[in-house]
Protein backbone atom coordinates (compact mmCIF):
# COMPACT_ATOMS: atom_id res chain seq x y z
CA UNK A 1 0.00 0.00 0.00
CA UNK A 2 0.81 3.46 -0.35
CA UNK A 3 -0.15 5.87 1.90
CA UNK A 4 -0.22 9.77 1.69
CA UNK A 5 0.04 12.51 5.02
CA UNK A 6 -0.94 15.95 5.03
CA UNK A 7 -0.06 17.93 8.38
CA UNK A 8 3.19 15.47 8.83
CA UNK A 9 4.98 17.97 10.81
CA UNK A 10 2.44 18.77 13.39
CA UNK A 11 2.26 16.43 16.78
CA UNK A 12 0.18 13.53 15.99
CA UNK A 13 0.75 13.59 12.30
CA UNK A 14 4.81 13.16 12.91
CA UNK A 15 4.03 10.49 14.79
CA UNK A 16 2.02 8.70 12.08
CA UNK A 17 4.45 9.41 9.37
CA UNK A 18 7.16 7.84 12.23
CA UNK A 19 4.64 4.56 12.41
CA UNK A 20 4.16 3.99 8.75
CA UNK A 21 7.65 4.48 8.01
CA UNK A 22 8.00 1.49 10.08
CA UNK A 23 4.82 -0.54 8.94
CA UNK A 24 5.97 -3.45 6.01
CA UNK A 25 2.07 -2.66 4.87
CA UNK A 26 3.36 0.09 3.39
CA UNK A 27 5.73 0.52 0.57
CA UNK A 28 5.59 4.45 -0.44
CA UNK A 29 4.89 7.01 2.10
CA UNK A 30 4.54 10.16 0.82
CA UNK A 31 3.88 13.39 2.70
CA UNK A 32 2.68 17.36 1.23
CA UNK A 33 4.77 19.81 3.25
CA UNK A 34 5.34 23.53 3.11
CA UNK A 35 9.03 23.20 3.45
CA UNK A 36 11.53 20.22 3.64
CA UNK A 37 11.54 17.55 6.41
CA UNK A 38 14.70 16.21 8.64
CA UNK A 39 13.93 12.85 8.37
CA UNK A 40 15.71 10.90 5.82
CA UNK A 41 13.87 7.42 4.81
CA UNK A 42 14.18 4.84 2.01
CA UNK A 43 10.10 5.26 1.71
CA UNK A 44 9.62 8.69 2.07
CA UNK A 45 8.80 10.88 -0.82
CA UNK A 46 8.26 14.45 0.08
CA UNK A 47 6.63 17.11 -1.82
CA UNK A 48 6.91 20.77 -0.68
CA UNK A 49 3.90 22.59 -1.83
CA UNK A 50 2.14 25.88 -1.97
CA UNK A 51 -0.80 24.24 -0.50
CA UNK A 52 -3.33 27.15 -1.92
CA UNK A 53 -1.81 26.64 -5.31
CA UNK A 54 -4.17 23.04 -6.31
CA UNK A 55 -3.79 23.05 -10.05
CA UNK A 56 0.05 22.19 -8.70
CA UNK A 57 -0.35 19.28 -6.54
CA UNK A 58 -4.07 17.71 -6.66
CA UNK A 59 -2.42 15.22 -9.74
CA UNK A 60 0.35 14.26 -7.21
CA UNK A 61 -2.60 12.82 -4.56
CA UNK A 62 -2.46 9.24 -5.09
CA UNK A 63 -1.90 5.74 -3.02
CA UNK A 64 -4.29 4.05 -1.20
CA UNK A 65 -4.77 5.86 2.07
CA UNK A 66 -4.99 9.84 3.52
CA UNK A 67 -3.83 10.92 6.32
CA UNK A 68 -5.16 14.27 7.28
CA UNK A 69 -3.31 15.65 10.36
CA UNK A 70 -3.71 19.27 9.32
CA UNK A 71 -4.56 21.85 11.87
CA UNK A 72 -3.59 24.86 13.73
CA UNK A 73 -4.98 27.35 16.51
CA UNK A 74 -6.64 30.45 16.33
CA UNK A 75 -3.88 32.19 18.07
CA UNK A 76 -1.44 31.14 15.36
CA UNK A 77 -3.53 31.25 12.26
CA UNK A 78 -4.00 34.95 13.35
CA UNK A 79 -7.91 35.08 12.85
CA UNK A 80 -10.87 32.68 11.82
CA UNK A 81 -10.47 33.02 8.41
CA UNK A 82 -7.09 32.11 7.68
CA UNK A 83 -7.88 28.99 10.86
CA UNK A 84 -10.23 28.21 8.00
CA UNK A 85 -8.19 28.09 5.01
CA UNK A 86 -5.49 25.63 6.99
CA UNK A 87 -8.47 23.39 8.70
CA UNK A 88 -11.24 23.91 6.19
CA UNK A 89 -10.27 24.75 2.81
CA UNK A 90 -6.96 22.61 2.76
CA UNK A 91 -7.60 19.35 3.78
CA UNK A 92 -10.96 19.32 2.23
CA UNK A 93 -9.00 20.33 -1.45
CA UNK A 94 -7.06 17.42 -0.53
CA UNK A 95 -9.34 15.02 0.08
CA UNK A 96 -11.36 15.95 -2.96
CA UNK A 97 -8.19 15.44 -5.26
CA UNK A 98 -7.70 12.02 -3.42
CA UNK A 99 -11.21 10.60 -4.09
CA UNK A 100 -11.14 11.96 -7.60
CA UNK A 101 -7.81 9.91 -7.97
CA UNK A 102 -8.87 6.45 -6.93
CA UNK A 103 -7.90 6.88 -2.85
CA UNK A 104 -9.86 4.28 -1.12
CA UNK A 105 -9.04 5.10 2.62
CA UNK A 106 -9.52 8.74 4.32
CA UNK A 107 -8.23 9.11 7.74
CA UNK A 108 -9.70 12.68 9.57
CA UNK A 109 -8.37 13.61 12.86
CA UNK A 110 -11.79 15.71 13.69
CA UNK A 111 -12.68 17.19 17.02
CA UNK A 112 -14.83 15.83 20.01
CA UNK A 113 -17.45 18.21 19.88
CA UNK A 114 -17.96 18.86 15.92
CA UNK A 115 -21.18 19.34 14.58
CA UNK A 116 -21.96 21.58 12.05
CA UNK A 117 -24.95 23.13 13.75
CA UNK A 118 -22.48 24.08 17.12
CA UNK A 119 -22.43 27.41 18.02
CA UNK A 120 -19.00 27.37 18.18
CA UNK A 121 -16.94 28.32 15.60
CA UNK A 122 -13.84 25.90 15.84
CA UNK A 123 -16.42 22.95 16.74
CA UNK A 124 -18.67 23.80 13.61
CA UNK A 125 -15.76 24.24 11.47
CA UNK A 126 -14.66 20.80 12.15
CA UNK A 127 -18.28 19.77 12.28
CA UNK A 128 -18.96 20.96 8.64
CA UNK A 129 -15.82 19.69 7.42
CA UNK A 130 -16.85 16.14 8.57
CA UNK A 131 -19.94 16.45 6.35
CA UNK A 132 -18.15 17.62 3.53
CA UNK A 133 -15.90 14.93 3.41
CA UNK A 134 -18.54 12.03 3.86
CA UNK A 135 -20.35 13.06 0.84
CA UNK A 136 -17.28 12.50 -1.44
CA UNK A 137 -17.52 8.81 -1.43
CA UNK A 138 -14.65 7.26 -0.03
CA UNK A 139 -14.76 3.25 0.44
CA UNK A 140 -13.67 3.79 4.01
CA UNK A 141 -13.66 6.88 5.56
CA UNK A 142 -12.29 7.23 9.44
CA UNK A 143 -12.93 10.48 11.04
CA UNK A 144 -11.49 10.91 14.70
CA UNK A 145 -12.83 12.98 17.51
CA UNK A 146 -10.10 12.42 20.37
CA UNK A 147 -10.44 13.94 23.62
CA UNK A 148 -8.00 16.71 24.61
CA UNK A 149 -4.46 15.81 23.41
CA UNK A 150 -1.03 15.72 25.20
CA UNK A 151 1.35 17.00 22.72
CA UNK A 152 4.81 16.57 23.13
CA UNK A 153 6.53 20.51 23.84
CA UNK A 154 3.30 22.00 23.33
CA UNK A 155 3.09 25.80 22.96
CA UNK A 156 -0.22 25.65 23.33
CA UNK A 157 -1.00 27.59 26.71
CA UNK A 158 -4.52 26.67 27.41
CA UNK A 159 -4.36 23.31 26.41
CA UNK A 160 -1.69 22.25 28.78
CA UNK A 161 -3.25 24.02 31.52
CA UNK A 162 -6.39 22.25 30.56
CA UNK A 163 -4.64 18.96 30.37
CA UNK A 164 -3.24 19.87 34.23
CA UNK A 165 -6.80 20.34 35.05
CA UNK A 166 -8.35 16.94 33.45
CA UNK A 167 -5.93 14.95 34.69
CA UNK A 168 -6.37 15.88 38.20
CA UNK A 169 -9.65 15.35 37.96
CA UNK A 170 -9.20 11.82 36.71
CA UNK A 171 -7.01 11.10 39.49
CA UNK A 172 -9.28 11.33 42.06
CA UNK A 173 -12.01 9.31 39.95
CA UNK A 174 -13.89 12.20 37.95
CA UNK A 175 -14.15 13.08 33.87
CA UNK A 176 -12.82 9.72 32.94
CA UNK A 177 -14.33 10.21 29.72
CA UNK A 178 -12.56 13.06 29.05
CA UNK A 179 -9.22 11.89 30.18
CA UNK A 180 -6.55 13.46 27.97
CA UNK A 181 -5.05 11.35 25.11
CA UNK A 182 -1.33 11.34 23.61
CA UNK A 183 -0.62 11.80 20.50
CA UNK A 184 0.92 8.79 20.09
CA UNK A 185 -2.20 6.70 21.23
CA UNK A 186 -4.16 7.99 18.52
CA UNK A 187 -1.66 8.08 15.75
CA UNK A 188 -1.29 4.58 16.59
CA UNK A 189 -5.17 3.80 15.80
CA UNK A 190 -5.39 5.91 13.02
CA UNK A 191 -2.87 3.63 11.17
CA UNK A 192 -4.24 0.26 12.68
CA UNK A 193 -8.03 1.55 11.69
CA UNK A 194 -7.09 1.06 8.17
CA UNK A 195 -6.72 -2.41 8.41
CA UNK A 196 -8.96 -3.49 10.89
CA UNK A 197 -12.08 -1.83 10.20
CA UNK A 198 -14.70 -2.35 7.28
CA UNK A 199 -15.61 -0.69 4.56
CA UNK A 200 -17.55 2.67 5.18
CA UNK A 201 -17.85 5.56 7.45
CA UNK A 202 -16.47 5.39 10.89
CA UNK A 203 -16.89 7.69 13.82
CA UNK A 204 -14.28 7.19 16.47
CA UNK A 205 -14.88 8.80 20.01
CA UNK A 206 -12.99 10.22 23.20
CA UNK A 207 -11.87 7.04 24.60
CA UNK A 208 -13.21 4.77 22.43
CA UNK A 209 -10.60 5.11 19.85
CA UNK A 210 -8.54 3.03 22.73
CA UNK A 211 -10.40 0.32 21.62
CA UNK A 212 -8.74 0.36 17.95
CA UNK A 213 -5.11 0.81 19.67
């Protein structure tokens, strides 16, 4: 198989370009990045993109799986609309040039409350991105909704104190539900969902995605 990784550079998708570097399922991974990567690897092809240039790169979208581990904050997109363009715009462009290319397999790292009719901006975003993505037809398409993450050197203020917070909670019994997750844990069942699960749209939530792991 061959798979294909957008948002390799962030915290969980690193650590699923680190797993299927490693996995004999795959042959080819290739990953879209803005500039070049560190890592040196035998199956690693890397193309560095303009991603809002598609007439470049939507030809270039083809294997058998997608990895979509794109993302960023409010606080360092600068405002909602450009949050949009990197969380909206992008990965849906990519998974649109995927299905039109013969990818069977979509992987979406989502969020835990997305719904398209939320209130909230980020959780609608990520709510109406979900919908987008489930009308394009993929044979098996895997959208995650994790709990809050632990990312490894995270500058991402209120999420580490929130992470302080949860997990003292679920030290003395409470939120256990809502226990944070690392990124490793789910980058670990986003690549073992691939082979595992059937054919068709998946919904994997908070701690259930343990259960894939």
């Amino acid at each position: 198989m061959k798979a294909l990784i957008i948002g390799a550079t962030g915290s969980t998708g690193s650590k699923v370009l680190e797993l299927l570097l490693k996995d004999e399922t795959y042959s080819q991974v290739t990953v879209f990045v803005r500039r070049e990567l560190k890592i040196k690897h035998d199956k690693l092809k890397v193309h560095i993109i303009d991603f809002n240039q598609t007439e470049q790169w939507k030809t270039l979208v083809q294997g058998d799986a997608l990895f979509s581990c794109l993302g960023t904050t409010l606080q360092a997109a600068g405002n909602k609309d450009a949050q949009w363009k990197i969380d909206y715009d992008y990965q849906y462009q990519f998974a649109k040039a995927a299905q039109q290319n013969g990818v069977t397999n979509y992987v979406l790292i989502s969020s835990s409350n997305a719904s398209s009719k939320s209130f909230f901006f980020y959780s609608k975003m990520k709510g109406q991105l979900e919908d987008a993505v489930k009308l394009l037809g993929f044979s098996k398409l895997l959208i995650f909704r994790p709990p809050l993450l632990i990312r490894e050197k995270s500058e991402r203020k209120m999420e580490v104190l929130a992470t302080k917070v949860l997990t003292f909670f679920n030290n003395v019994g409470l939120l256990r539900s809502q226990k944070p997750m690392p990124t490793n844990v789910l980058a670990k069942a986003m690549v073992k969902a691939v082979k595992v699960l059937d054919n068709g749209q998946h919904i994997i939530e908070g701690q259930h995605i343990l259960n894939v792991t």
